[in-house]
PDB file of N, CA and C in Angstrom:
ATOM      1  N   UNK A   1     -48.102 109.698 179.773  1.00  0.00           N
ATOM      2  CA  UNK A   1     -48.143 109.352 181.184  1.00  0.00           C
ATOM      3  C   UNK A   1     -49.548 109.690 181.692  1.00  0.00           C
ATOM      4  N   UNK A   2     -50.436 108.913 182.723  1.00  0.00           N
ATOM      5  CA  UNK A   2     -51.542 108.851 183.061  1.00  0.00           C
ATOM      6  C   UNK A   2     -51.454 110.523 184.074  1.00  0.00           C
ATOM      7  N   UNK A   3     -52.639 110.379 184.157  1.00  0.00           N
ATOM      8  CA  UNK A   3     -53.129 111.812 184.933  1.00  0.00           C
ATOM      9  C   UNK A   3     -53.017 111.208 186.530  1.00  0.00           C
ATOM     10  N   UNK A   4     -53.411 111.899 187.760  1.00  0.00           N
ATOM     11  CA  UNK A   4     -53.393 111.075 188.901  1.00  0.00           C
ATOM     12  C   UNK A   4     -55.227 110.162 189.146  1.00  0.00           C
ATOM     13  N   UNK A   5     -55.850 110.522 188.431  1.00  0.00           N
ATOM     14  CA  UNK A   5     -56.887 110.110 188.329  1.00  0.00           C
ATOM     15  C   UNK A   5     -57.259 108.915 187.595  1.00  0.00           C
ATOM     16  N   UNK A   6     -56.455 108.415 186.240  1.00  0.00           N
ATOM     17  CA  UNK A   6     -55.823 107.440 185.592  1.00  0.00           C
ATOM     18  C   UNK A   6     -55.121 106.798 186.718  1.00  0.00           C
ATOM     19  N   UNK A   7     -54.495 107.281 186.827  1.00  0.00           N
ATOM     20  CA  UNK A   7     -53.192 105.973 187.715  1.00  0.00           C
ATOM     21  C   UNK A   7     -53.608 105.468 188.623  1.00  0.00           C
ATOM     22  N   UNK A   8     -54.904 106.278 189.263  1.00  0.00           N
ATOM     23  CA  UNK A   8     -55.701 105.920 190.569  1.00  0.00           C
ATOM     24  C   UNK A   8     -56.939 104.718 190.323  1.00  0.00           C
ATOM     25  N   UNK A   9     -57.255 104.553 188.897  1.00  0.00           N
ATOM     26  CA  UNK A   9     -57.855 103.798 187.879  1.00  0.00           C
ATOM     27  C   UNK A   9     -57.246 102.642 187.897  1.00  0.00           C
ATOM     28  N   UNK A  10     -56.226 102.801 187.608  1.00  0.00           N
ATOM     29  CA  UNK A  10     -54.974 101.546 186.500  1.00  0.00           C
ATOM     30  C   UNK A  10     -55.147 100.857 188.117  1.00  0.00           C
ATOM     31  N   UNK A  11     -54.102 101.606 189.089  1.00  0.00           N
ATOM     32  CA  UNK A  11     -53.995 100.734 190.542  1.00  0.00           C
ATOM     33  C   UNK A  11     -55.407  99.945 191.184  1.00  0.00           C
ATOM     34  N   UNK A  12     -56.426 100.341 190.937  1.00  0.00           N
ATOM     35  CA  UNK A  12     -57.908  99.849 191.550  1.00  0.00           C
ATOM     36  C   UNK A  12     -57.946  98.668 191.143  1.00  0.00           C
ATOM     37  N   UNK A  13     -57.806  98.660 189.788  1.00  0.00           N
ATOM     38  CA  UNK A  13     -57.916  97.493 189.063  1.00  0.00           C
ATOM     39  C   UNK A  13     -56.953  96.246 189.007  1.00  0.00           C
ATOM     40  N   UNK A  14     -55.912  96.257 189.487  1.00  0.00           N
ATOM     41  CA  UNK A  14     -54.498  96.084 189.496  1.00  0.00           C
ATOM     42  C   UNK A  14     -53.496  96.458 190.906  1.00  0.00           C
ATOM     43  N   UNK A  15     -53.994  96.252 192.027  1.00  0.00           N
ATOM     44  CA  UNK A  15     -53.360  96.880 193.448  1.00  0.00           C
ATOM     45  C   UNK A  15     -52.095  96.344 193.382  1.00  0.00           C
ATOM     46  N   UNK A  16     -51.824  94.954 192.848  1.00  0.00           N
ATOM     47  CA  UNK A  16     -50.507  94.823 192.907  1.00  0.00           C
ATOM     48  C   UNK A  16     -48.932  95.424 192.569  1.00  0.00           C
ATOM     49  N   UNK A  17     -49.209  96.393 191.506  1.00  0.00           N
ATOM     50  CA  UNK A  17     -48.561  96.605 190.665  1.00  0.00           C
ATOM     51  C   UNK A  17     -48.559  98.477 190.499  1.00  0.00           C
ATOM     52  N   UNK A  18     -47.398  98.398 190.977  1.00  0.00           N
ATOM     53  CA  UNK A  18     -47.446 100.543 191.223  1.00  0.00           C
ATOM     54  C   UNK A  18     -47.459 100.590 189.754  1.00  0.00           C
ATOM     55  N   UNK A  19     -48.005 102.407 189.903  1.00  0.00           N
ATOM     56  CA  UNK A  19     -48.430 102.872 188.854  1.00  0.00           C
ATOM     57  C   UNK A  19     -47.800 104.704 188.827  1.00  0.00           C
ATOM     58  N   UNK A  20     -47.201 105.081 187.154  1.00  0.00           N
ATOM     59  CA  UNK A  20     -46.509 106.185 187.509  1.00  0.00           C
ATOM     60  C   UNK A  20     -47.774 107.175 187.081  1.00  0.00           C
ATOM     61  N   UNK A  21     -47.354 108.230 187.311  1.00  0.00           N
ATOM     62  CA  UNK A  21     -48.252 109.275 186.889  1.00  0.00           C
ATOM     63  C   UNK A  21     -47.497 110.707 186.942  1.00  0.00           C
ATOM     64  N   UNK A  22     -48.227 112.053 186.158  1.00  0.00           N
ATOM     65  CA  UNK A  22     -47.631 112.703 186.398  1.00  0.00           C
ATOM     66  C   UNK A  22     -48.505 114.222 187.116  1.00  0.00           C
ATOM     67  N   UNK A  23     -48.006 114.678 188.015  1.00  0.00           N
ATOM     68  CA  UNK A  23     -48.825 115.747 188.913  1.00  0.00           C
ATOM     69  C   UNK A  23     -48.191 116.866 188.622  1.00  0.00           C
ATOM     70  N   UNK A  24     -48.514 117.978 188.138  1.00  0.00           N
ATOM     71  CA  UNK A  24     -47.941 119.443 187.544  1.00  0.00           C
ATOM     72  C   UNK A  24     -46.554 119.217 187.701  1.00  0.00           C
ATOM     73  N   UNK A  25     -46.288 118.494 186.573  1.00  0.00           N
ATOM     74  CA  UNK A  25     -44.832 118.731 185.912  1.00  0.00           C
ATOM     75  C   UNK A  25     -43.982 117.365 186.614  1.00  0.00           C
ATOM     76  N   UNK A  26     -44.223 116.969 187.446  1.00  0.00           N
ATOM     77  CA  UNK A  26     -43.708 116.033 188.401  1.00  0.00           C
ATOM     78  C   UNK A  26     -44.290 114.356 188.288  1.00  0.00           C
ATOM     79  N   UNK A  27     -43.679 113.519 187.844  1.00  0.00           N
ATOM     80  CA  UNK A  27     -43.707 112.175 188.298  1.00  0.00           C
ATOM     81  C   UNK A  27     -43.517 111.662 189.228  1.00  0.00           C
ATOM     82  N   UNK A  28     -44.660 111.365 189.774  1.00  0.00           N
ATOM     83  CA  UNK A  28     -44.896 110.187 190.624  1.00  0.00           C
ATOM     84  C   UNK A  28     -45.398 108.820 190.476  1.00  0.00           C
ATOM     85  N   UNK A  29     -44.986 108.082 191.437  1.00  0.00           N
ATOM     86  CA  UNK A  29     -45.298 106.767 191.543  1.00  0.00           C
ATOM     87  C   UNK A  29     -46.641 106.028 192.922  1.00  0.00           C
ATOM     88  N   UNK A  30     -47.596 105.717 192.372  1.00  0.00           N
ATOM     89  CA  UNK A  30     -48.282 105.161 193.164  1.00  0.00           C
ATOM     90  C   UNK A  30     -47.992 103.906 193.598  1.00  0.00           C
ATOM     91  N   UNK A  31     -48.623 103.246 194.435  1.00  0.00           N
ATOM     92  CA  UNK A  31     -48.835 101.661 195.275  1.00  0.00           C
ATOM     93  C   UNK A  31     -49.861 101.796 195.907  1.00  0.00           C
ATOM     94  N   UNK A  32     -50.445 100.318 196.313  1.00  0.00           N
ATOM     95  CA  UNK A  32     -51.459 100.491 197.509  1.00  0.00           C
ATOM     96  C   UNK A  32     -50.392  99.206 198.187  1.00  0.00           C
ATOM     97  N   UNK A  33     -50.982  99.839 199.475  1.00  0.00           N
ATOM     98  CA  UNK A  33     -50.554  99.085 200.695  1.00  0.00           C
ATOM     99  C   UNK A  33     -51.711  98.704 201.406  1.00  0.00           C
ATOM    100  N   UNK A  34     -51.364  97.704 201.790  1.00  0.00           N
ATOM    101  CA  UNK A  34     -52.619  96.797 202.996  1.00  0.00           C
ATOM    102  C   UNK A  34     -52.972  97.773 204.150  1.00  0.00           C
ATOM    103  N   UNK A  35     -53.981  97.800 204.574  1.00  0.00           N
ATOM    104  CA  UNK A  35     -54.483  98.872 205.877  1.00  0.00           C
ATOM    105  C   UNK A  35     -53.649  97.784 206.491  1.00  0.00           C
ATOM    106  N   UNK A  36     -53.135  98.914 207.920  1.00  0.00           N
ATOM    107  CA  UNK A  36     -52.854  98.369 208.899  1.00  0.00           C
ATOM    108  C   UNK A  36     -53.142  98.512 210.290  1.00  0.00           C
ATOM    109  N   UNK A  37     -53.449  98.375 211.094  1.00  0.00           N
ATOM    110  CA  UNK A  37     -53.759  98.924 212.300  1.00  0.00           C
ATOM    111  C   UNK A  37     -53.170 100.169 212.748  1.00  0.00           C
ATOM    112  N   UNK A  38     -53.395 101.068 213.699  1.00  0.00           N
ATOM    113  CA  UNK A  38     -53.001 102.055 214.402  1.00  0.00           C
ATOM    114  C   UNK A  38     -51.948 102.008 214.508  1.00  0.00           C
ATOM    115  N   UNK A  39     -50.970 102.989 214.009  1.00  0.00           N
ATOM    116  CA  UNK A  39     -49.735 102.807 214.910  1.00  0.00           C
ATOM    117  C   UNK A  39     -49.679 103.253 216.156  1.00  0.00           C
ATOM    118  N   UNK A  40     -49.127 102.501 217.378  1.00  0.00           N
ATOM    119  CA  UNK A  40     -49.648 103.171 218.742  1.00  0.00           C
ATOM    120  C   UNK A  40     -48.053 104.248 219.144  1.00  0.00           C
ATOM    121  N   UNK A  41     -48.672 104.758 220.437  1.00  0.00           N
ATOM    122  CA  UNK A  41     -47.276 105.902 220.464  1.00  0.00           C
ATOM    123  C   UNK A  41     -46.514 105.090 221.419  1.00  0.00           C
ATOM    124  N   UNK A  42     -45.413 106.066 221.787  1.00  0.00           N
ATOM    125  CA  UNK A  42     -44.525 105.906 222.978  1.00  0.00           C
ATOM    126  C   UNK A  42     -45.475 105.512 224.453  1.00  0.00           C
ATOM    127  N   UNK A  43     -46.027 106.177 224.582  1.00  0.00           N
ATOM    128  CA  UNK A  43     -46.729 106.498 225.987  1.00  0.00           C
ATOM    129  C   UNK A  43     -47.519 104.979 225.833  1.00  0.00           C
ATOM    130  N   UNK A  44     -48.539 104.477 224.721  1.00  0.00           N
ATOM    131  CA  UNK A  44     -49.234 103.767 224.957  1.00  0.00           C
ATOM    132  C   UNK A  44     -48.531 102.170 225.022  1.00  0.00           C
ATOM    133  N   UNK A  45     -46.930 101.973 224.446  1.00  0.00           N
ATOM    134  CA  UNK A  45     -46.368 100.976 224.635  1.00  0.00           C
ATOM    135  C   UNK A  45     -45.494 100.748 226.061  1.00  0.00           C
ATOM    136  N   UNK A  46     -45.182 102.398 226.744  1.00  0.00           N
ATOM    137  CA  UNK A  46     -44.771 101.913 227.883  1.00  0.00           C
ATOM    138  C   UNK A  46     -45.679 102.100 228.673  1.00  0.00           C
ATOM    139  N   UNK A  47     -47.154 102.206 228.719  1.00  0.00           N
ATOM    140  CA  UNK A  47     -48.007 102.267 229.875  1.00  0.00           C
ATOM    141  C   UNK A  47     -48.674 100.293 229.451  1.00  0.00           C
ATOM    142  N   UNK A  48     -48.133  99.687 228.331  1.00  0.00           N
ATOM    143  CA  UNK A  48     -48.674  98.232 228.478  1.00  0.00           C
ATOM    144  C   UNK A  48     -47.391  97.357 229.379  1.00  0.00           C
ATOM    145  N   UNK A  49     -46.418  98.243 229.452  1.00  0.00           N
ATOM    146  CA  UNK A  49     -45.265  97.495 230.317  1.00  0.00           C
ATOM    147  C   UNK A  49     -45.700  97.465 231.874  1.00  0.00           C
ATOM    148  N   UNK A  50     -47.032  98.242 232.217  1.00  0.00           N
ATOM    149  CA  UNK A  50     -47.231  98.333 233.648  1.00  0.00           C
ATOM    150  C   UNK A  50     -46.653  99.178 234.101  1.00  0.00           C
ATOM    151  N   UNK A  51     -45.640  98.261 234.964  1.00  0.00           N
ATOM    152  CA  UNK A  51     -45.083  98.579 236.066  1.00  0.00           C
ATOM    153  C   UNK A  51     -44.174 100.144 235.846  1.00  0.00           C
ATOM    154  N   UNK A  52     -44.217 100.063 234.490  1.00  0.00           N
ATOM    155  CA  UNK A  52     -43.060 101.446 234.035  1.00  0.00           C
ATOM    156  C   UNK A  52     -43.927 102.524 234.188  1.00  0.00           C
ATOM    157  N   UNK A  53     -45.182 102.393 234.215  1.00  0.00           N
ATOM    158  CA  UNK A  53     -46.210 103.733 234.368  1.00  0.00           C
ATOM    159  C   UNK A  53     -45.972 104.165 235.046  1.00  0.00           C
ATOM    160  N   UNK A  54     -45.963 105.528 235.312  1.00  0.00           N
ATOM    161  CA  UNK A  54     -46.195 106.848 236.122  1.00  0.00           C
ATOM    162  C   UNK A  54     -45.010 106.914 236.263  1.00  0.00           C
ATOM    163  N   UNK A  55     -43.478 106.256 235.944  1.00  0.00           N
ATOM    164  CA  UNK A  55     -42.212 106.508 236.062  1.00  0.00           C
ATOM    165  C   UNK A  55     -41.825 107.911 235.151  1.00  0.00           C
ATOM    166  N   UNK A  56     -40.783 108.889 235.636  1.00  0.00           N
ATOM    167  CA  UNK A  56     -40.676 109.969 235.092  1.00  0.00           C
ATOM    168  C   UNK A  56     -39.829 109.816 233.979  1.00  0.00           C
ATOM    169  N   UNK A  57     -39.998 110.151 233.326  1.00  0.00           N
ATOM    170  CA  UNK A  57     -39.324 110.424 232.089  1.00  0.00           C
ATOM    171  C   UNK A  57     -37.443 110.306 232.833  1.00  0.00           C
ATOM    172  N   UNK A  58     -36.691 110.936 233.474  1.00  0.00           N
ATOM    173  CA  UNK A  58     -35.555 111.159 234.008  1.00  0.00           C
ATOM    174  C   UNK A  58     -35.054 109.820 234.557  1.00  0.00           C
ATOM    175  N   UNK A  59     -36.469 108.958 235.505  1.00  0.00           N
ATOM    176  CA  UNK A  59     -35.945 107.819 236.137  1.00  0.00           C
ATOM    177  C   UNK A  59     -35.891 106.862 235.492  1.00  0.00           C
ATOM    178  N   UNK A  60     -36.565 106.541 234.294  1.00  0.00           N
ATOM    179  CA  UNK A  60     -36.260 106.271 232.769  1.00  0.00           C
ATOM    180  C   UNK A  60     -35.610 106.150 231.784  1.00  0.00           C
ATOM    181  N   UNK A  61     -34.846 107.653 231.465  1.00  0.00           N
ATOM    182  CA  UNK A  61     -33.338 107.825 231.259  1.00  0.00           C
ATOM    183  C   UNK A  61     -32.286 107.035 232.021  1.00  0.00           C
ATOM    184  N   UNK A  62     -32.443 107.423 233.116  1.00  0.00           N
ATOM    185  CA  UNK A  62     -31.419 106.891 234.496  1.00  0.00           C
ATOM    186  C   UNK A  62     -30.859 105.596 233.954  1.00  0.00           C
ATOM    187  N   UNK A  63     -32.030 104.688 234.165  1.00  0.00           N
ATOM    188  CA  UNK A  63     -32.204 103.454 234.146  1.00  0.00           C
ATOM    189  C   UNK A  63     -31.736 102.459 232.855  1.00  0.00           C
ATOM    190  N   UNK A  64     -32.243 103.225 231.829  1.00  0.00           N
ATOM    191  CA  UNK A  64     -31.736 102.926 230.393  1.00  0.00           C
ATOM    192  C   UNK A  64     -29.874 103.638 230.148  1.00  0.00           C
ATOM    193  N   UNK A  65     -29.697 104.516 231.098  1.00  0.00           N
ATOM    194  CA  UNK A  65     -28.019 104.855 230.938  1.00  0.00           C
ATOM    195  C   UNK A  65     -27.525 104.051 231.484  1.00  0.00           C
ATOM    196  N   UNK A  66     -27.805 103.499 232.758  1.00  0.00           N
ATOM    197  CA  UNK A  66     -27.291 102.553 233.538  1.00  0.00           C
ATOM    198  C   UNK A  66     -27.026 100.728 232.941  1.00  0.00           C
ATOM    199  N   UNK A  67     -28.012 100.760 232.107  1.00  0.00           N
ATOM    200  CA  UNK A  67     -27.964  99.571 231.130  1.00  0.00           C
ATOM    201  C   UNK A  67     -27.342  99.555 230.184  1.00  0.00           C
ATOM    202  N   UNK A  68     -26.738 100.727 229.409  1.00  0.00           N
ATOM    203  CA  UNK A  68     -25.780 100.989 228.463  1.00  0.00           C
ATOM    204  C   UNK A  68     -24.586 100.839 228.982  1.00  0.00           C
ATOM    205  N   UNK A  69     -24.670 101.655 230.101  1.00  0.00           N
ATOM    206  CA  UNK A  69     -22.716 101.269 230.849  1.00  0.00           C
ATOM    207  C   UNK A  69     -22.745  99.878 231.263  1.00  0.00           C
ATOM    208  N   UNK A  70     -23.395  99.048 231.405  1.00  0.00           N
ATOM    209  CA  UNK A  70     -23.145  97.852 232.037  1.00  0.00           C
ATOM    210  C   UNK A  70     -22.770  96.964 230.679  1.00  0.00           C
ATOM    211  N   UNK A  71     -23.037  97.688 229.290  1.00  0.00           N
ATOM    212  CA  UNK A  71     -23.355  96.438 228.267  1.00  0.00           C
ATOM    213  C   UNK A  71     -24.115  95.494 228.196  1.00  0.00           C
ATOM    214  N   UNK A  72     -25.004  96.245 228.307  1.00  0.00           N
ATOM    215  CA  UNK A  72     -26.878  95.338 228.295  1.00  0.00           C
ATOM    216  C   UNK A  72     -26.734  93.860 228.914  1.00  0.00           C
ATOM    217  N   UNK A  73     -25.655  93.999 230.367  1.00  0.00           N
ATOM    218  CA  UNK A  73     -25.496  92.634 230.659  1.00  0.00           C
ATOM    219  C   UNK A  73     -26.413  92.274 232.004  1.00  0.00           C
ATOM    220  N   UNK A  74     -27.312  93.879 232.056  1.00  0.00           N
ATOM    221  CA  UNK A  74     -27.946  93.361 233.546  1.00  0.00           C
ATOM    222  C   UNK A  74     -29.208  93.297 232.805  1.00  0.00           C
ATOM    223  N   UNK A  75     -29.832  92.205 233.928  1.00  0.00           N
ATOM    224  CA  UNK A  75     -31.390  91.954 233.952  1.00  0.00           C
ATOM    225  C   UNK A  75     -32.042  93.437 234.290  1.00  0.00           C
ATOM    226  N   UNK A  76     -33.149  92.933 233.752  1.00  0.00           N
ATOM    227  CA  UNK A  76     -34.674  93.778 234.006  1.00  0.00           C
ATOM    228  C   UNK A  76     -35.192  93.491 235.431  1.00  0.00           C
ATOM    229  N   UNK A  77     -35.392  94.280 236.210  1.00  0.00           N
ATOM    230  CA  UNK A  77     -35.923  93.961 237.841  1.00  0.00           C
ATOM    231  C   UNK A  77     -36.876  93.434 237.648  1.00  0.00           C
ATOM    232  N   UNK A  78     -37.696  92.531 238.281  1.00  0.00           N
ATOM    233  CA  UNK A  78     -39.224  92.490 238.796  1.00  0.00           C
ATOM    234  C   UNK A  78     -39.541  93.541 239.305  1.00  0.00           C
ATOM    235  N   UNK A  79     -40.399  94.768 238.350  1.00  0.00           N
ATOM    236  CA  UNK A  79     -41.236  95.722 239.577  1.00  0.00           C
ATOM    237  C   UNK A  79     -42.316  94.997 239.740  1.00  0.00           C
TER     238      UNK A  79
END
């Protein structure tokens, strides 16, 4: 079985195709994966909703409980 320095070899050459190796006593398996962009957080997907900014965390909750008891049958307001 390749060293992690080997397997890090084998994959360069070959990205498609994982590669095992073994690390003090332990087998592992490499891959490469495609870069991907940033994953963004909580905060930065509801501050692109707008209007939900500066809403408190609680009136938030509220709002999302209130949509569960209804059975996601009410609309979204226009803020």
């Amino acid at each position: 079985m390749p060293t992690i320095e080997e397997a890090v070899a084998q994959l360069k050459k070959d990205p498609h195709h994982p590669v095992q190796a073994e690390v003090d006593g332990l087998t592992v398996e490499l891959r490469a994966v495609e870069k991907s962009e940033r994953r963004r957080s909580a905060a930065e997907l509801f501050a692109e909703l707008g209007p939900w900014e500066g809403e408190t965390t609680e009136e938030l909750f509220a709002f999302f409980r209130e949509a569960r008891r209804e059975g996601g049958q009410r609309r979204v307001p226009d803020l």
